[in-house]
PDB file of N, CA and C in Angstrom:
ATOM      1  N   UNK A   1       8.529  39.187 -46.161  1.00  0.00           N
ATOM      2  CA  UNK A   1       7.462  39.982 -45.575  1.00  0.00           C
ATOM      3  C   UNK A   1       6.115  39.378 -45.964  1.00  0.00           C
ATOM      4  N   UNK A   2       5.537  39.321 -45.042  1.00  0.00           N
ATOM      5  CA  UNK A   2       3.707  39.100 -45.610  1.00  0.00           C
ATOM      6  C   UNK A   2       3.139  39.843 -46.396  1.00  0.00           C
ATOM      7  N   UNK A   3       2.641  38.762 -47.491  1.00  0.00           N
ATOM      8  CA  UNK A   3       1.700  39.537 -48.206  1.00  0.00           C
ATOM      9  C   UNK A   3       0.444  39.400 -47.939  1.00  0.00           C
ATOM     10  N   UNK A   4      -0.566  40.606 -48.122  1.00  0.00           N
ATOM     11  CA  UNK A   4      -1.902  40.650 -47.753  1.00  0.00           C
ATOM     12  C   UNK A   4      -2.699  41.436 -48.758  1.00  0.00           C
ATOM     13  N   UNK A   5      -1.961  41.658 -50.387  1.00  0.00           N
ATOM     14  CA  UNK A   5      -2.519  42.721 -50.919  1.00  0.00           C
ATOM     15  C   UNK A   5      -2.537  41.625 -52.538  1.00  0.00           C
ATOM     16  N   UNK A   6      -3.897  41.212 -52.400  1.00  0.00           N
ATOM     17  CA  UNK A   6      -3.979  40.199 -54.284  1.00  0.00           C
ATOM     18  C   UNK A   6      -3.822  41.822 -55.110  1.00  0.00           C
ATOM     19  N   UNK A   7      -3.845  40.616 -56.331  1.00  0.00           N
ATOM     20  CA  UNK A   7      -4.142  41.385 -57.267  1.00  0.00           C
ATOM     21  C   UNK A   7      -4.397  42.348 -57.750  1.00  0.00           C
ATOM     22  N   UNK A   8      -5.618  42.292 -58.225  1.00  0.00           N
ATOM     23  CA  UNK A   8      -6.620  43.110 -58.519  1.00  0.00           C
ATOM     24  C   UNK A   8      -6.470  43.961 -57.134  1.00  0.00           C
ATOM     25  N   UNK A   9      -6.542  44.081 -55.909  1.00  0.00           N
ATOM     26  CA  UNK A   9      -6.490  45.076 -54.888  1.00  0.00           C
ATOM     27  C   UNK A   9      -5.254  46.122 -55.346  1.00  0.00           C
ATOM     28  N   UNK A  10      -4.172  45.448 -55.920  1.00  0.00           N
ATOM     29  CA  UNK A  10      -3.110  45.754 -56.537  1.00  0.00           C
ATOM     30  C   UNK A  10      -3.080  46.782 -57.453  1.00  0.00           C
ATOM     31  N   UNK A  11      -3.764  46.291 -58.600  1.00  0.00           N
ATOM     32  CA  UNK A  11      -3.613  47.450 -59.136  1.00  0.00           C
ATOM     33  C   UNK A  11      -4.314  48.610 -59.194  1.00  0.00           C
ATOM     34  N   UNK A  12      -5.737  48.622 -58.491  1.00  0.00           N
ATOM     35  CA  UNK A  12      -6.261  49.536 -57.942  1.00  0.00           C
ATOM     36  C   UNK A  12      -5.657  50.486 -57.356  1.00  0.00           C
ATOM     37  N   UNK A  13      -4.966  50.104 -56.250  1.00  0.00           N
ATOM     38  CA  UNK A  13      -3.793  50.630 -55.140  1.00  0.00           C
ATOM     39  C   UNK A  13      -2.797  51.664 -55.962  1.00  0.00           C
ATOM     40  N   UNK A  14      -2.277  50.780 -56.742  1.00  0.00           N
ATOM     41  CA  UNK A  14      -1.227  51.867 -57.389  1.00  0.00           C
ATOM     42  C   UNK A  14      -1.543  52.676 -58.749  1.00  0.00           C
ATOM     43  N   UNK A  15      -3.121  52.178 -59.530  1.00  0.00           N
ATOM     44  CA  UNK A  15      -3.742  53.177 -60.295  1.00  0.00           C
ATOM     45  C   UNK A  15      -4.051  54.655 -59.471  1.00  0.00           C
ATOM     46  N   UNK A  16      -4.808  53.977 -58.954  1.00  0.00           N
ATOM     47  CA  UNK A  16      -5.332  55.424 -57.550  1.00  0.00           C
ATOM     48  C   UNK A  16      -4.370  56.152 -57.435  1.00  0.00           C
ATOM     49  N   UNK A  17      -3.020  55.432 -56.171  1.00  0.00           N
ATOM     50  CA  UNK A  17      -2.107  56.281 -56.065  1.00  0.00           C
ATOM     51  C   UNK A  17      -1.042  57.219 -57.430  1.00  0.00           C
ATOM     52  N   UNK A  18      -1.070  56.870 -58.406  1.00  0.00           N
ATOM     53  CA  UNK A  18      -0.608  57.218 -59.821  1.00  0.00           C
ATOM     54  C   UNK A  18      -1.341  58.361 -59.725  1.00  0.00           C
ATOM     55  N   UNK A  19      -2.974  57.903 -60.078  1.00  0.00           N
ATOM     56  CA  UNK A  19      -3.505  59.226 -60.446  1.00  0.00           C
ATOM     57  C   UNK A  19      -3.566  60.341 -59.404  1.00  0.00           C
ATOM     58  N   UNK A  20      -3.786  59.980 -58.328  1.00  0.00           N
ATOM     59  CA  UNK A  20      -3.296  61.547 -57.531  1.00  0.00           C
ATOM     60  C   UNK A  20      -2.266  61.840 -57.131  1.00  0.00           C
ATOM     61  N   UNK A  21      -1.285  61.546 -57.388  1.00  0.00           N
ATOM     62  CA  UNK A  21      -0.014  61.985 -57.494  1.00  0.00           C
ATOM     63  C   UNK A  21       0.086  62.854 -58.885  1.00  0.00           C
ATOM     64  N   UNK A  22      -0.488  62.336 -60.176  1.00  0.00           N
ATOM     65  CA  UNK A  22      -0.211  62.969 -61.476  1.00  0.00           C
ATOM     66  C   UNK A  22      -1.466  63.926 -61.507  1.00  0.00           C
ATOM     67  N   UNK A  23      -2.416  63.934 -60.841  1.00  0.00           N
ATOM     68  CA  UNK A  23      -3.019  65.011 -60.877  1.00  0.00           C
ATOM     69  C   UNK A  23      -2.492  66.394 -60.067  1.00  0.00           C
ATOM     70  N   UNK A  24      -1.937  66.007 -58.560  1.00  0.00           N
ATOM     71  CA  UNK A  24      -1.591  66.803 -57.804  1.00  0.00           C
ATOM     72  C   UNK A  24      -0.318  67.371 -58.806  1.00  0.00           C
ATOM     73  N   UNK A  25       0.907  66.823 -59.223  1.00  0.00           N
ATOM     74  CA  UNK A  25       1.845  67.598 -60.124  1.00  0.00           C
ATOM     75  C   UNK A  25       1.014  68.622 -61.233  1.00  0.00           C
ATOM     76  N   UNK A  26       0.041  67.890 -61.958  1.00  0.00           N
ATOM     77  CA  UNK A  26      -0.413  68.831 -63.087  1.00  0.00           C
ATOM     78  C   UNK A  26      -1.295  70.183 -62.659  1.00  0.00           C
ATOM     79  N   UNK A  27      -1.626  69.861 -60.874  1.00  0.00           N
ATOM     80  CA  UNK A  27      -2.271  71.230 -60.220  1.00  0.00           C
ATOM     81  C   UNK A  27      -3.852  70.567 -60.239  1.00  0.00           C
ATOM     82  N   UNK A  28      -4.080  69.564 -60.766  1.00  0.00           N
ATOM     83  CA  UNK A  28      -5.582  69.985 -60.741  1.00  0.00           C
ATOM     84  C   UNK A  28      -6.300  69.665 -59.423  1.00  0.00           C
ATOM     85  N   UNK A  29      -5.623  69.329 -58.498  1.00  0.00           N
ATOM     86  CA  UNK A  29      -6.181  69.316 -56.844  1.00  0.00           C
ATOM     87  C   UNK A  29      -4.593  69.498 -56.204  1.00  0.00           C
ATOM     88  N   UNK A  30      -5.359  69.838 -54.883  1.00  0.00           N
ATOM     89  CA  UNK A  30      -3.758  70.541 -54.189  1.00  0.00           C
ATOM     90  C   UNK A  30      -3.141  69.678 -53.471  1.00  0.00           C
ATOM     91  N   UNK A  31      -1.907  70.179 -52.891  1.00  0.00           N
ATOM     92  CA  UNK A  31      -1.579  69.179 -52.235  1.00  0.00           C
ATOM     93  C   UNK A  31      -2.003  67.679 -51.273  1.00  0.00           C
ATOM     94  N   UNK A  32      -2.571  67.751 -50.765  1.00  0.00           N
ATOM     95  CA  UNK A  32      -3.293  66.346 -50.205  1.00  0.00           C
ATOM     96  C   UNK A  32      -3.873  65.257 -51.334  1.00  0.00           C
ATOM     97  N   UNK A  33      -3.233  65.688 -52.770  1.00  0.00           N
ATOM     98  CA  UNK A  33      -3.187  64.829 -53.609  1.00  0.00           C
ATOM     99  C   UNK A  33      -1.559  63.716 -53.243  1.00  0.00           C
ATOM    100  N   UNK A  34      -1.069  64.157 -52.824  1.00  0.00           N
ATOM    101  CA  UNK A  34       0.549  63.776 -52.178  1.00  0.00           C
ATOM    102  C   UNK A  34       0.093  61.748 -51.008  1.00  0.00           C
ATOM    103  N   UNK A  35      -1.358  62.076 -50.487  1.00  0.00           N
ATOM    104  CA  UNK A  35      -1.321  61.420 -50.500  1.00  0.00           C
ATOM    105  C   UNK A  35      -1.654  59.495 -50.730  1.00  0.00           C
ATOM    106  N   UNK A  36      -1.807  59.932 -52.270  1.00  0.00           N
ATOM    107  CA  UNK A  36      -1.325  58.765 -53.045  1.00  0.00           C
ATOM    108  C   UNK A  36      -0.026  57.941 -52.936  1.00  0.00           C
ATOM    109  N   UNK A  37       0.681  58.556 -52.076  1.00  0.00           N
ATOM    110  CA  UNK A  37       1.949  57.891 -52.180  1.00  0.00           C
ATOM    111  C   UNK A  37       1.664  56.770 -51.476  1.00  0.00           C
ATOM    112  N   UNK A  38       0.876  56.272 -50.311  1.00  0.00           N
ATOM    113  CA  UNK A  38       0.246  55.950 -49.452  1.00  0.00           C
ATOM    114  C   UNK A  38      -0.781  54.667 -50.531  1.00  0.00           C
ATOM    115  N   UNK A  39      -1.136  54.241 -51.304  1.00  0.00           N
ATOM    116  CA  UNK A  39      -1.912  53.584 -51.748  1.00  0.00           C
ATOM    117  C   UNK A  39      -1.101  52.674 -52.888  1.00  0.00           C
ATOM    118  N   UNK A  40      -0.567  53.909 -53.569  1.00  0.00           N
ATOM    119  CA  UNK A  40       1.214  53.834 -54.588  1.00  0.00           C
ATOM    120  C   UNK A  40       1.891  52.191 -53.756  1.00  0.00           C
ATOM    121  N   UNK A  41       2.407  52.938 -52.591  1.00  0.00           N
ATOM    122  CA  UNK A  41       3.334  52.330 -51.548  1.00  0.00           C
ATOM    123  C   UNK A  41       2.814  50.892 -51.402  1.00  0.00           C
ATOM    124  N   UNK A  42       1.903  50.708 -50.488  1.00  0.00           N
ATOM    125  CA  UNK A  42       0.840  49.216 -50.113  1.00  0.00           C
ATOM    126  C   UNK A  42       0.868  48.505 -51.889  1.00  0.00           C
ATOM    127  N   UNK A  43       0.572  49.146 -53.127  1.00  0.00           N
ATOM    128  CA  UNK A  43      -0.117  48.241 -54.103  1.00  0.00           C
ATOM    129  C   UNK A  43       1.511  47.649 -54.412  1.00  0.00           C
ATOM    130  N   UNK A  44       2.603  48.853 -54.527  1.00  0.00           N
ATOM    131  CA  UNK A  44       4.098  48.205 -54.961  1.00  0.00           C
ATOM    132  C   UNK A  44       4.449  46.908 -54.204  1.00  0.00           C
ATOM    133  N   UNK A  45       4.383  47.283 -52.820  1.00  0.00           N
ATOM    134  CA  UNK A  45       4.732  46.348 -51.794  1.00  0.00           C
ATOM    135  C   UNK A  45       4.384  45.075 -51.217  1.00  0.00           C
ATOM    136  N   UNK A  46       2.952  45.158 -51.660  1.00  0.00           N
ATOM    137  CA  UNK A  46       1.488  43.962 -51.662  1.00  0.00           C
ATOM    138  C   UNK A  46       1.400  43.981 -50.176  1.00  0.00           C
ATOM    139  N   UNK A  47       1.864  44.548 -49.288  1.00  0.00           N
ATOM    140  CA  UNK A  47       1.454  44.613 -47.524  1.00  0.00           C
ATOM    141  C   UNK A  47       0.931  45.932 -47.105  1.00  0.00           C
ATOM    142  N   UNK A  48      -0.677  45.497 -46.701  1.00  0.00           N
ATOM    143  CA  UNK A  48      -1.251  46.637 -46.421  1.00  0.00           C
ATOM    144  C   UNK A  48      -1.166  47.037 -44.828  1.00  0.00           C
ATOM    145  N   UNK A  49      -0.992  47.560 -44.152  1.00  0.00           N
ATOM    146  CA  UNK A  49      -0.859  47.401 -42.364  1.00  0.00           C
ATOM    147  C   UNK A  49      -2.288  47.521 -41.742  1.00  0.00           C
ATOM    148  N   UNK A  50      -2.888  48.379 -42.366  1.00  0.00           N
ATOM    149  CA  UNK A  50      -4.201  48.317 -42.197  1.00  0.00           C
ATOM    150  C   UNK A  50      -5.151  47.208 -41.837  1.00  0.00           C
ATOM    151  N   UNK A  51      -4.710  46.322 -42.760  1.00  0.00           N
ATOM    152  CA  UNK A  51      -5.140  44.784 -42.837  1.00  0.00           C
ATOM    153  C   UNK A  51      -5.596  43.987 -41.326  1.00  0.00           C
ATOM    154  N   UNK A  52      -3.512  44.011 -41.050  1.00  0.00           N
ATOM    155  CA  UNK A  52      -3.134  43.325 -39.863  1.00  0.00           C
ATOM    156  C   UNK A  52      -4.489  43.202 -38.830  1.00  0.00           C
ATOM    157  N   UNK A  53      -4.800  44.192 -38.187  1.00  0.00           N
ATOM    158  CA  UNK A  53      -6.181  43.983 -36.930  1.00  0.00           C
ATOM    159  C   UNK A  53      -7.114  43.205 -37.199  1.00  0.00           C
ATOM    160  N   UNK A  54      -7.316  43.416 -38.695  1.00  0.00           N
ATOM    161  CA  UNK A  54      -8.708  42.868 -38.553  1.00  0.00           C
ATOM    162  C   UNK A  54      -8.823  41.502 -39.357  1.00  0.00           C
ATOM    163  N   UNK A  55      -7.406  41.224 -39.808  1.00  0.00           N
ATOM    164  CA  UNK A  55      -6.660  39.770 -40.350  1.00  0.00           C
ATOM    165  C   UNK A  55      -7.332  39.627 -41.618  1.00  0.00           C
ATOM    166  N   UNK A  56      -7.424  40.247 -42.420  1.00  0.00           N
ATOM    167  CA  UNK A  56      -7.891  40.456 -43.605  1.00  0.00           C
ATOM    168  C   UNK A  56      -6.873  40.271 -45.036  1.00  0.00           C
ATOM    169  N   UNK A  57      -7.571  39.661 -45.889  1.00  0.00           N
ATOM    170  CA  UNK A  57      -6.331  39.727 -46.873  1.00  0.00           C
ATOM    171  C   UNK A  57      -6.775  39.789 -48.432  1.00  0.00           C
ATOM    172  N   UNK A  58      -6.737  39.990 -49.259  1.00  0.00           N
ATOM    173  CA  UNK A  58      -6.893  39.671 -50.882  1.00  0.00           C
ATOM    174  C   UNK A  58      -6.105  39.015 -51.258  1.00  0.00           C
ATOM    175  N   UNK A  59      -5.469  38.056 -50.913  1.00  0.00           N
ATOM    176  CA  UNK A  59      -4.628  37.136 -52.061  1.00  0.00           C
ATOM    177  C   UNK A  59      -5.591  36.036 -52.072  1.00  0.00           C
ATOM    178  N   UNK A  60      -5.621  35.338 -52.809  1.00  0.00           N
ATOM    179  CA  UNK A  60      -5.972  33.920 -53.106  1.00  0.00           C
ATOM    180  C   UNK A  60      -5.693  32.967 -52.266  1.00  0.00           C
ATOM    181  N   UNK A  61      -6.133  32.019 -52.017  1.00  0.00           N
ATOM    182  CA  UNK A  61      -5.835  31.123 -51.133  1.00  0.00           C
ATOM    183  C   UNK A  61      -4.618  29.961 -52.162  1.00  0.00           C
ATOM    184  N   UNK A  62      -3.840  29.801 -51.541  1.00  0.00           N
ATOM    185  CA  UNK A  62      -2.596  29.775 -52.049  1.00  0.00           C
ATOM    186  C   UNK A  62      -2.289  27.767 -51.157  1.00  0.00           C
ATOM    187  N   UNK A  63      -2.246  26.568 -52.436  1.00  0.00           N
ATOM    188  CA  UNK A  63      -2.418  25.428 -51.982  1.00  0.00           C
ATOM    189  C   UNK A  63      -3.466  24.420 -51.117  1.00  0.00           C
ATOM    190  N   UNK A  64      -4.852  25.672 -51.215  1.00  0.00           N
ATOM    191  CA  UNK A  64      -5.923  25.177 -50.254  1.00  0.00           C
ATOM    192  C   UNK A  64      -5.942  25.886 -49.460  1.00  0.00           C
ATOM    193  N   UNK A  65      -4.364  26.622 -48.702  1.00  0.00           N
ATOM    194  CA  UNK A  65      -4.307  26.624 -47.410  1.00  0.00           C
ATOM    195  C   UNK A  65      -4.549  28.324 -47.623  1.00  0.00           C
ATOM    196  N   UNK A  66      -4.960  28.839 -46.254  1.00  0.00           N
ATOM    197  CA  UNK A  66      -4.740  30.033 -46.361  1.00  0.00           C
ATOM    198  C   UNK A  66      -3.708  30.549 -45.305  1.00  0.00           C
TER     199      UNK A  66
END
């Protein structure tokens, strides 16, 4: 699968999604904390779909080439 998600975009992605997911369990915002799973998902996976249109990417340029 393509990746389109560096690093650092990385762990942003799945800090974020962590924390509102563990906030939404502990109650301190309501449900539509749920969707972190959504940010969780893209940082695990490193493919954002979002990306695709507008051909965008955070990885590194990988041998020169991109």
């Amino acid at each position: 699968m393509l990746q389109n998600v560096g690093t650092v975009d990385r762990v942003i992605r799945i800090a974020a999604g962590v924390g509102l997911i563990a906030a939404t369990v502990a109650g301190a915002i309501g449900p539509w904390g749920w969707i972190g799973v959504v940010p969780l998902a893209t940082g695990v996976f490193r493919f954002c779909p979002a990306y695709l249109p507008f051909g965008l990417s955070s990885c590194g340029l990988k041998g020169g080439k991109r």
